[in-house]
Protein backbone atom coordinates (compact mmCIF):
# COMPACT_ATOMS: atom_id res chain seq x y z
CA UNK A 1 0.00 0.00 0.00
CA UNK A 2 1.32 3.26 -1.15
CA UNK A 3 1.54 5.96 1.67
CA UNK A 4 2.77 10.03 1.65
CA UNK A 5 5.10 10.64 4.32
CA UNK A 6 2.86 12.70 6.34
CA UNK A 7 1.40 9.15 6.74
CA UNK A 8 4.60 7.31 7.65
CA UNK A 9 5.56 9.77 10.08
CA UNK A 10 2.79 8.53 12.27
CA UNK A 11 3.56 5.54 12.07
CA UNK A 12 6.52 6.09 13.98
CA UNK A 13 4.69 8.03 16.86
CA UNK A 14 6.96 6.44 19.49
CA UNK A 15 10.13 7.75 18.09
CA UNK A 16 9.44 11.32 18.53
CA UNK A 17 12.99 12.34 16.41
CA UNK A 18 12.33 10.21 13.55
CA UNK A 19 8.92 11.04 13.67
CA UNK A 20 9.61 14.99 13.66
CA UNK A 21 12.15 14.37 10.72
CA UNK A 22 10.34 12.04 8.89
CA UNK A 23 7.41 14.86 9.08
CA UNK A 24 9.44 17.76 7.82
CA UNK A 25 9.95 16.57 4.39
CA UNK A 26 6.49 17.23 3.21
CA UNK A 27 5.85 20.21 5.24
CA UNK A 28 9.31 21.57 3.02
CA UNK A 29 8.29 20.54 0.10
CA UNK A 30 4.44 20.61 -1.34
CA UNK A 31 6.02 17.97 -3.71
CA UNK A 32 6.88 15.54 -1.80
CA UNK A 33 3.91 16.22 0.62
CA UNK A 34 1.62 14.80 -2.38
CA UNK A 35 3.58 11.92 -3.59
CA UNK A 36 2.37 8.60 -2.46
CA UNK A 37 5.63 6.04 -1.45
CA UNK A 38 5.59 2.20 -1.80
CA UNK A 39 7.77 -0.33 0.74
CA UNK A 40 10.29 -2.57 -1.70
CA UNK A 41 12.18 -5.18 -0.83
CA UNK A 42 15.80 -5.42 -1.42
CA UNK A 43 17.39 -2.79 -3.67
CA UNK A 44 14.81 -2.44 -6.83
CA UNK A 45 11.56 -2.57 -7.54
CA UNK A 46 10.77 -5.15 -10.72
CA UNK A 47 6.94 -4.40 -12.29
CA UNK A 48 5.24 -4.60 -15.40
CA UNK A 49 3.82 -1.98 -17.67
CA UNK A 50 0.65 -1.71 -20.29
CA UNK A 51 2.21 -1.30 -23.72
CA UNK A 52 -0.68 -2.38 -25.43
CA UNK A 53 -4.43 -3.43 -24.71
CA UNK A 54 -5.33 -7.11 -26.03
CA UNK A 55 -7.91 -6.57 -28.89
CA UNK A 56 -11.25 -7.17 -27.74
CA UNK A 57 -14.52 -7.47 -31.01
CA UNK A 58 -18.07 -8.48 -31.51
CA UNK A 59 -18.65 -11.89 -33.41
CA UNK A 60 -21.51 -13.49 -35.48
CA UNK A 61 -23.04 -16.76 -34.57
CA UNK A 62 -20.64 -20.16 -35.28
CA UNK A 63 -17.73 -17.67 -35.69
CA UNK A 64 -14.56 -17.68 -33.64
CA UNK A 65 -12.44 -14.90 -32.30
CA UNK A 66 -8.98 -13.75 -33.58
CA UNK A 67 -6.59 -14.36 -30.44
CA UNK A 68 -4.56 -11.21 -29.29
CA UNK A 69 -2.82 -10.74 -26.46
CA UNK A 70 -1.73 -6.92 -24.99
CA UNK A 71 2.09 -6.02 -24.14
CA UNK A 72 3.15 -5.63 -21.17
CA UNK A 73 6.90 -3.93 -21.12
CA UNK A 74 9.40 -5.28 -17.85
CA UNK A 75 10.72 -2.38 -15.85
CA UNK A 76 12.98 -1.91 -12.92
CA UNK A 77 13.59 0.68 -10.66
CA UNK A 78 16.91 0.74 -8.78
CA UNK A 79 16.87 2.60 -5.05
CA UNK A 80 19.01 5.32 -4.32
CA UNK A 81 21.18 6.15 -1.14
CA UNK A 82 20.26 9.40 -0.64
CA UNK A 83 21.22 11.26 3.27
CA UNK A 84 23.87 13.28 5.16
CA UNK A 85 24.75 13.78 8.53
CA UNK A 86 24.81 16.69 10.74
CA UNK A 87 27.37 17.37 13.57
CA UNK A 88 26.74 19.72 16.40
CA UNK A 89 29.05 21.16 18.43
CA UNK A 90 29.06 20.21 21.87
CA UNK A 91 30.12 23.52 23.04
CA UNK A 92 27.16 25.54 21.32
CA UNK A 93 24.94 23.10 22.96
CA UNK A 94 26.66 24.07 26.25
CA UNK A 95 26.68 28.00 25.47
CA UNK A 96 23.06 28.04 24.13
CA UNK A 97 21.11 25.29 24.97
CA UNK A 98 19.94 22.10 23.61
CA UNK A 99 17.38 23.49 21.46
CA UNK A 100 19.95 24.70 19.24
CA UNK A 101 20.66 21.11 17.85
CA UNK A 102 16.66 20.79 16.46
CA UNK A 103 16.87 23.80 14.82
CA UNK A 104 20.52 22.41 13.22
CA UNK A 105 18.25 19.57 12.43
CA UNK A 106 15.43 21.03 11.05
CA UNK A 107 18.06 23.32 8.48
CA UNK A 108 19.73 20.16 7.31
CA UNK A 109 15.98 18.24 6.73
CA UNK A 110 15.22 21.26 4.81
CA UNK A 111 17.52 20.89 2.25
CA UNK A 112 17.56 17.49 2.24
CA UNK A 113 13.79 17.66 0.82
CA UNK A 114 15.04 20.55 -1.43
CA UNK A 115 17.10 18.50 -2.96
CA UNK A 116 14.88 15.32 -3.27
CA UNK A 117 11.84 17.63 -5.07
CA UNK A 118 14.97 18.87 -7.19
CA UNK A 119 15.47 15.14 -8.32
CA UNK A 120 11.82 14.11 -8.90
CA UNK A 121 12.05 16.83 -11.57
CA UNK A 122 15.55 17.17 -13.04
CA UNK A 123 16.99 13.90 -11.75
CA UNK A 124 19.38 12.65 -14.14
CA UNK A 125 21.61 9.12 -13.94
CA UNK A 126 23.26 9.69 -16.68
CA UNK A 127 24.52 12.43 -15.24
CA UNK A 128 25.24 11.22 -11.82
CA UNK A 129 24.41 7.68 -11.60
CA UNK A 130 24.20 7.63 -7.82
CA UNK A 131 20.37 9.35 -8.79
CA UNK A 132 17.09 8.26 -10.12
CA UNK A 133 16.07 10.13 -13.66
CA UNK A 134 13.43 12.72 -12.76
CA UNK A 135 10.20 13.59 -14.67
CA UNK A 136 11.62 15.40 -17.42
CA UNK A 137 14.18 12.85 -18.61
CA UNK A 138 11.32 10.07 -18.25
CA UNK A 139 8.43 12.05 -20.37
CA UNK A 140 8.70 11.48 -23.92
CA UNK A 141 6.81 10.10 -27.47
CA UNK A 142 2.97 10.92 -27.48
CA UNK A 143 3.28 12.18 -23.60
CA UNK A 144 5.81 14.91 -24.58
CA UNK A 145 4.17 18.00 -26.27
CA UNK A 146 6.50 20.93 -27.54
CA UNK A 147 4.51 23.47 -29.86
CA UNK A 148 6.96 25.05 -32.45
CA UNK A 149 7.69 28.76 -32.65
CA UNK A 150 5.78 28.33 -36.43
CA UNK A 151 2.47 27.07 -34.19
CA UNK A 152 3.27 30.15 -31.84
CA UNK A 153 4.95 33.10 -32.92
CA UNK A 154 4.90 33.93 -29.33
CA UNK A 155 5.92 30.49 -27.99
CA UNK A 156 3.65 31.20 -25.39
CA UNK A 157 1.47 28.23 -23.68
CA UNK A 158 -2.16 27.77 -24.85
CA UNK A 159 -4.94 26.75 -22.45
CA UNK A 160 -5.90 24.68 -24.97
CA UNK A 161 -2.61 22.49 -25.24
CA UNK A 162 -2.72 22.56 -21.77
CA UNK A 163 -6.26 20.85 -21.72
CA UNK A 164 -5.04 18.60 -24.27
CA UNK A 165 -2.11 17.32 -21.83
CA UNK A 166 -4.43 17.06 -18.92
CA UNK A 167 -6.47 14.60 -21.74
CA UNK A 168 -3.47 12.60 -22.36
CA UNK A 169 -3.09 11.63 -18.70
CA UNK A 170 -5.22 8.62 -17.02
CA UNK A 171 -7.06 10.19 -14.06
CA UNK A 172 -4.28 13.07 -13.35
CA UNK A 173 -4.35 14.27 -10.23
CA UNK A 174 -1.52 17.48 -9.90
CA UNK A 175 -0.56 20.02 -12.50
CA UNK A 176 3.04 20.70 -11.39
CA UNK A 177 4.90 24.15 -12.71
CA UNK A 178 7.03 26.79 -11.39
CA UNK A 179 5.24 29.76 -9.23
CA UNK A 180 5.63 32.26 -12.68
CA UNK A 181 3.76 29.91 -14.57
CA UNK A 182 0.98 29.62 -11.84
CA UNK A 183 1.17 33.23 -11.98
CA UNK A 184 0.28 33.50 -15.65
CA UNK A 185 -2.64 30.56 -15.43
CA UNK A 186 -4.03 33.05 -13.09
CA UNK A 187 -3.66 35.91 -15.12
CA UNK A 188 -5.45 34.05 -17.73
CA UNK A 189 -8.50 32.87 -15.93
CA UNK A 190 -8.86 36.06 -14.44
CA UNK A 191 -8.63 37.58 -18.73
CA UNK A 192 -11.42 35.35 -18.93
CA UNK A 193 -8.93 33.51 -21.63
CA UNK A 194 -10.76 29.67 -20.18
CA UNK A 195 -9.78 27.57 -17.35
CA UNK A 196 -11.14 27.90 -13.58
CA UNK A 197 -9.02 28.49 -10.79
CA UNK A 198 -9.99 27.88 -7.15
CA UNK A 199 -8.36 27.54 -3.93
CA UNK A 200 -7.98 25.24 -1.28
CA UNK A 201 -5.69 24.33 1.78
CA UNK A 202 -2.88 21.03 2.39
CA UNK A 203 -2.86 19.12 5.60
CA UNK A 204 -0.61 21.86 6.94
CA UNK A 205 -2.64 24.75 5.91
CA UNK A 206 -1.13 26.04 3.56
CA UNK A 207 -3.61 27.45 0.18
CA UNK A 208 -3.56 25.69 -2.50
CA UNK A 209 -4.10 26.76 -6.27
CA UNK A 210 -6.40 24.62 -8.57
CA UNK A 211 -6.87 24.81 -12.06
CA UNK A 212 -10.02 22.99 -13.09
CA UNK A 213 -10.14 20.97 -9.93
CA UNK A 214 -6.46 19.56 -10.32
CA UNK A 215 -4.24 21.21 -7.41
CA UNK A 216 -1.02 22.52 -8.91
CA UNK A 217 1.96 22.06 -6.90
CA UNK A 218 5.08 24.41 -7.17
CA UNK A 219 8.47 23.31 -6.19
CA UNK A 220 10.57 26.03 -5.57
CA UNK A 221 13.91 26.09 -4.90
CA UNK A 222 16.23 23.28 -4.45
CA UNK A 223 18.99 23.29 -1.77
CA UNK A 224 21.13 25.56 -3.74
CA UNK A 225 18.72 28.01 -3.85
CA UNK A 226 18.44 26.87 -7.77
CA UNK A 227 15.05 27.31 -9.06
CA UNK A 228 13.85 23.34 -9.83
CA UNK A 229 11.49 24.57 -12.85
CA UNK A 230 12.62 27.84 -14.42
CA UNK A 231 13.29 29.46 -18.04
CA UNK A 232 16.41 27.61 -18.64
CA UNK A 233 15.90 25.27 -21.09
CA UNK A 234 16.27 25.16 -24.80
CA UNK A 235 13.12 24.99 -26.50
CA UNK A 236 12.45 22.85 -29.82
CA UNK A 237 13.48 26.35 -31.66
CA UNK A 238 16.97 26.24 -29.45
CA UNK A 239 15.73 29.79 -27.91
CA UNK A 240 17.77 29.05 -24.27
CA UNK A 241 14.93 30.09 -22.02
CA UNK A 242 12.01 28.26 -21.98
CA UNK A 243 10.39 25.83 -19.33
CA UNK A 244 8.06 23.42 -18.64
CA UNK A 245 4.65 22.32 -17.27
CA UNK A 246 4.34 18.75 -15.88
CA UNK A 247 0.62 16.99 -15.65
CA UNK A 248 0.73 14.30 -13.39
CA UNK A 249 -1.15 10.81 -11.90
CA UNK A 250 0.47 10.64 -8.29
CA UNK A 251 -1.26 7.20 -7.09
CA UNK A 252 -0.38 3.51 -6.42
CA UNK A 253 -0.84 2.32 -9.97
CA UNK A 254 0.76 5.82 -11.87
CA UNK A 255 3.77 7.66 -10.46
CA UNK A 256 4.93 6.63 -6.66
CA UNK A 257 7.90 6.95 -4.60
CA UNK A 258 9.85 3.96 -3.83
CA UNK A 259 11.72 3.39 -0.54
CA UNK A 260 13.09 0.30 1.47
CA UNK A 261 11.15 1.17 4.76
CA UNK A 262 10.67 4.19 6.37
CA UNK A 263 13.66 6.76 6.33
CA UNK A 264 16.02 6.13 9.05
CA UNK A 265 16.91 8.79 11.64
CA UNK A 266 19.86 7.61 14.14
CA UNK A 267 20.95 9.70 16.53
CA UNK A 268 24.96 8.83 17.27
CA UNK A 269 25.42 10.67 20.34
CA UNK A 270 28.72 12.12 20.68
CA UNK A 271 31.53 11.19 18.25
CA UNK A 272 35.15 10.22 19.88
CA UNK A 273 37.10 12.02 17.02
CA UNK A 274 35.70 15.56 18.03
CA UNK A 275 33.59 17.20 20.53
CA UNK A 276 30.25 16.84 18.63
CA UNK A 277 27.12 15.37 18.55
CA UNK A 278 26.10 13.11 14.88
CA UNK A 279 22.66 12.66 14.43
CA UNK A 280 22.12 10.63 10.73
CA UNK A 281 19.17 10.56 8.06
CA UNK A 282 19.62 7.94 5.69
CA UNK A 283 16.83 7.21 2.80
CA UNK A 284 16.70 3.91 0.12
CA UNK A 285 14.20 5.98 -2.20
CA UNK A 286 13.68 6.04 -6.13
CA UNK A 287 10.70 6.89 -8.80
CA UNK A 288 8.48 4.50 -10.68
CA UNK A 289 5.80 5.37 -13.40
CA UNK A 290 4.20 2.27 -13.04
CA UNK A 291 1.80 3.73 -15.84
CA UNK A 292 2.49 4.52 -20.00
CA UNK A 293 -0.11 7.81 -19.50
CA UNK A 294 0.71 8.59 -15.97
CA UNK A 295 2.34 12.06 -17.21
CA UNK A 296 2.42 14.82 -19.69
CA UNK A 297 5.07 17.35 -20.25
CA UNK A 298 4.49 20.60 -22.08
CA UNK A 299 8.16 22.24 -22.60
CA UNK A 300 9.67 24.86 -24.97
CA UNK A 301 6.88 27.14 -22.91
CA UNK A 302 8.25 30.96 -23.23
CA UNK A 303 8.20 33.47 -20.71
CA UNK A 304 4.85 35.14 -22.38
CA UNK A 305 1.10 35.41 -21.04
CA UNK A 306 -0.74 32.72 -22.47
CA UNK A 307 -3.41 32.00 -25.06
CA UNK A 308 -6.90 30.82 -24.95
């Protein structure tokens, strides 16, 4: 069963660290918040995917049917080690109290989930192959939609290509985009130019933009203070400064998070090589699209207000 980590953290309610740590990845991270993890055993994650439907047609009486079968494609998702450690030193925890090592904690958490959201977007093993490929490596064929320059002088997004990427996703759930884009979707609903936007809150409170129902999540910044989705990349015209839009299926049979048991929090008291105190996170974790129309990506999307 797939669970967010909102969930998880309760279920380790009598390990109030790990719980608080486990807990602070979604509430950093609106992301991560919404993305539904499954328990694997071992070190990947072996499933099968639809490639193709069996063909299924009416008959006439004393005929037979012509056998088909559908294609189902073998995947395998390998987990990542992804973690750090944090040292305090004893002496500030002396000078101002032990409160100071939480907040330590709470900093390094923090950019630990920065740089997670940073990899379900742009994560690239190619690259580095100590990461899992992110959404925008994985989206491509039918699923990938890149209107020319000749389509759109402008290069700006339509509403109605985005409608047509919502189409091309099986029961999406999340629009994902940077906070300029969200800004411009606004602007356009508000131009009367289509779409509906309404609000709502997250578990922590926190509002929550919807366009047509589906929430739209924005991730930020990653620990680097990089923007995770911004006008950097090179459009299908090779104009340098374009972005993209991400329509998404977050759910147990689409797009999950994969991890070998809960994170692990250890606290290792205080280390004999120097006068601090070692608390570790640790974290087997990886992404599956367990699902051929599970996402849509819209790139080459210029920094212009869109159409109808």
């Amino acid at each position: 069963m797939a669970v967010t980590l909102l969930e998880a953290s309760k279920l380790v309610s009598g390990d109030v660290k790990r719980q608080a740590i486990i807990e602070m990845f979604p509430r950093n991270s609106d992301l991560l918040a919404a993305m539904p993890f499954i328990n694997v055993s071992g070190g990947a994650y072996v499933y099968n995917r639809e490639g193709k439907l069996p063909g299924v047609a009416f008959r006439g009486f004393n005929e037979g049917y012509t056998e088909s079968t559908g294609v189902i494609n073998p995947e395998s998702e390998i987990l990542r080690i992804a973690g750090g450690e944090l040292d305090v030193d004893t002496a500030i925890i002396k000078t101002r109290g032990s409160g100071v090592r939480s907040s330590q904690e709470a900093m390094k958490v923090k950019a630990k989930a920065l740089y997670l959201a940073d990899k379900l977007i742009n994560g690239d093993s190619e690259a580095d192959p100590r990461e899992f490929d992110g959404l925008r490596k994985r989206i491509a064929g039918a699923q990938l939609f890149q209107p020319t320059m000749a389509q759109n002088a402008s290069g700006a997004l339509s509403l109605e290509v985005l409608d047509a990427a919502i189409d091309a996703v099986d029961s999406p759930t999340h629009l994902v985009m940077s906070k300029a884009l969200r800004r411009k979707l606004t602007k356009a609903a508000r131009e009367n130019k289509g779409g509906e936007i309404t609000y709502t809150t997250d578990s922590f409170g926190r509002q929550v933009t919807q366009y047509n129902d589906l929430p739209i999540l924005m991730p930020d910044v990653n620990d680097l203070g990089q923007r995770i989705i911004d006008f950097n990349e090179t459009g299908v015209d090779a104009a340098p400064s374009t972005t993209s839009l991400y329509v998404v299926s977050l759910g147990e049979d689409k797009i999950v998070g994969l991890q070998n048991g809960i994170m692990e929090v250890r606290d290792l008291g205080e280390l004999q090589s120097k006068p601090c105190y070692r608390t570790r996170v640790e974290w087997l974790v990886g992404l599956a699209v367990l699902h051929g129309r599970a996402a849509a990506r819209i790139a080459s999307i210029t920094n212009a207000d869109f159409t109808g």
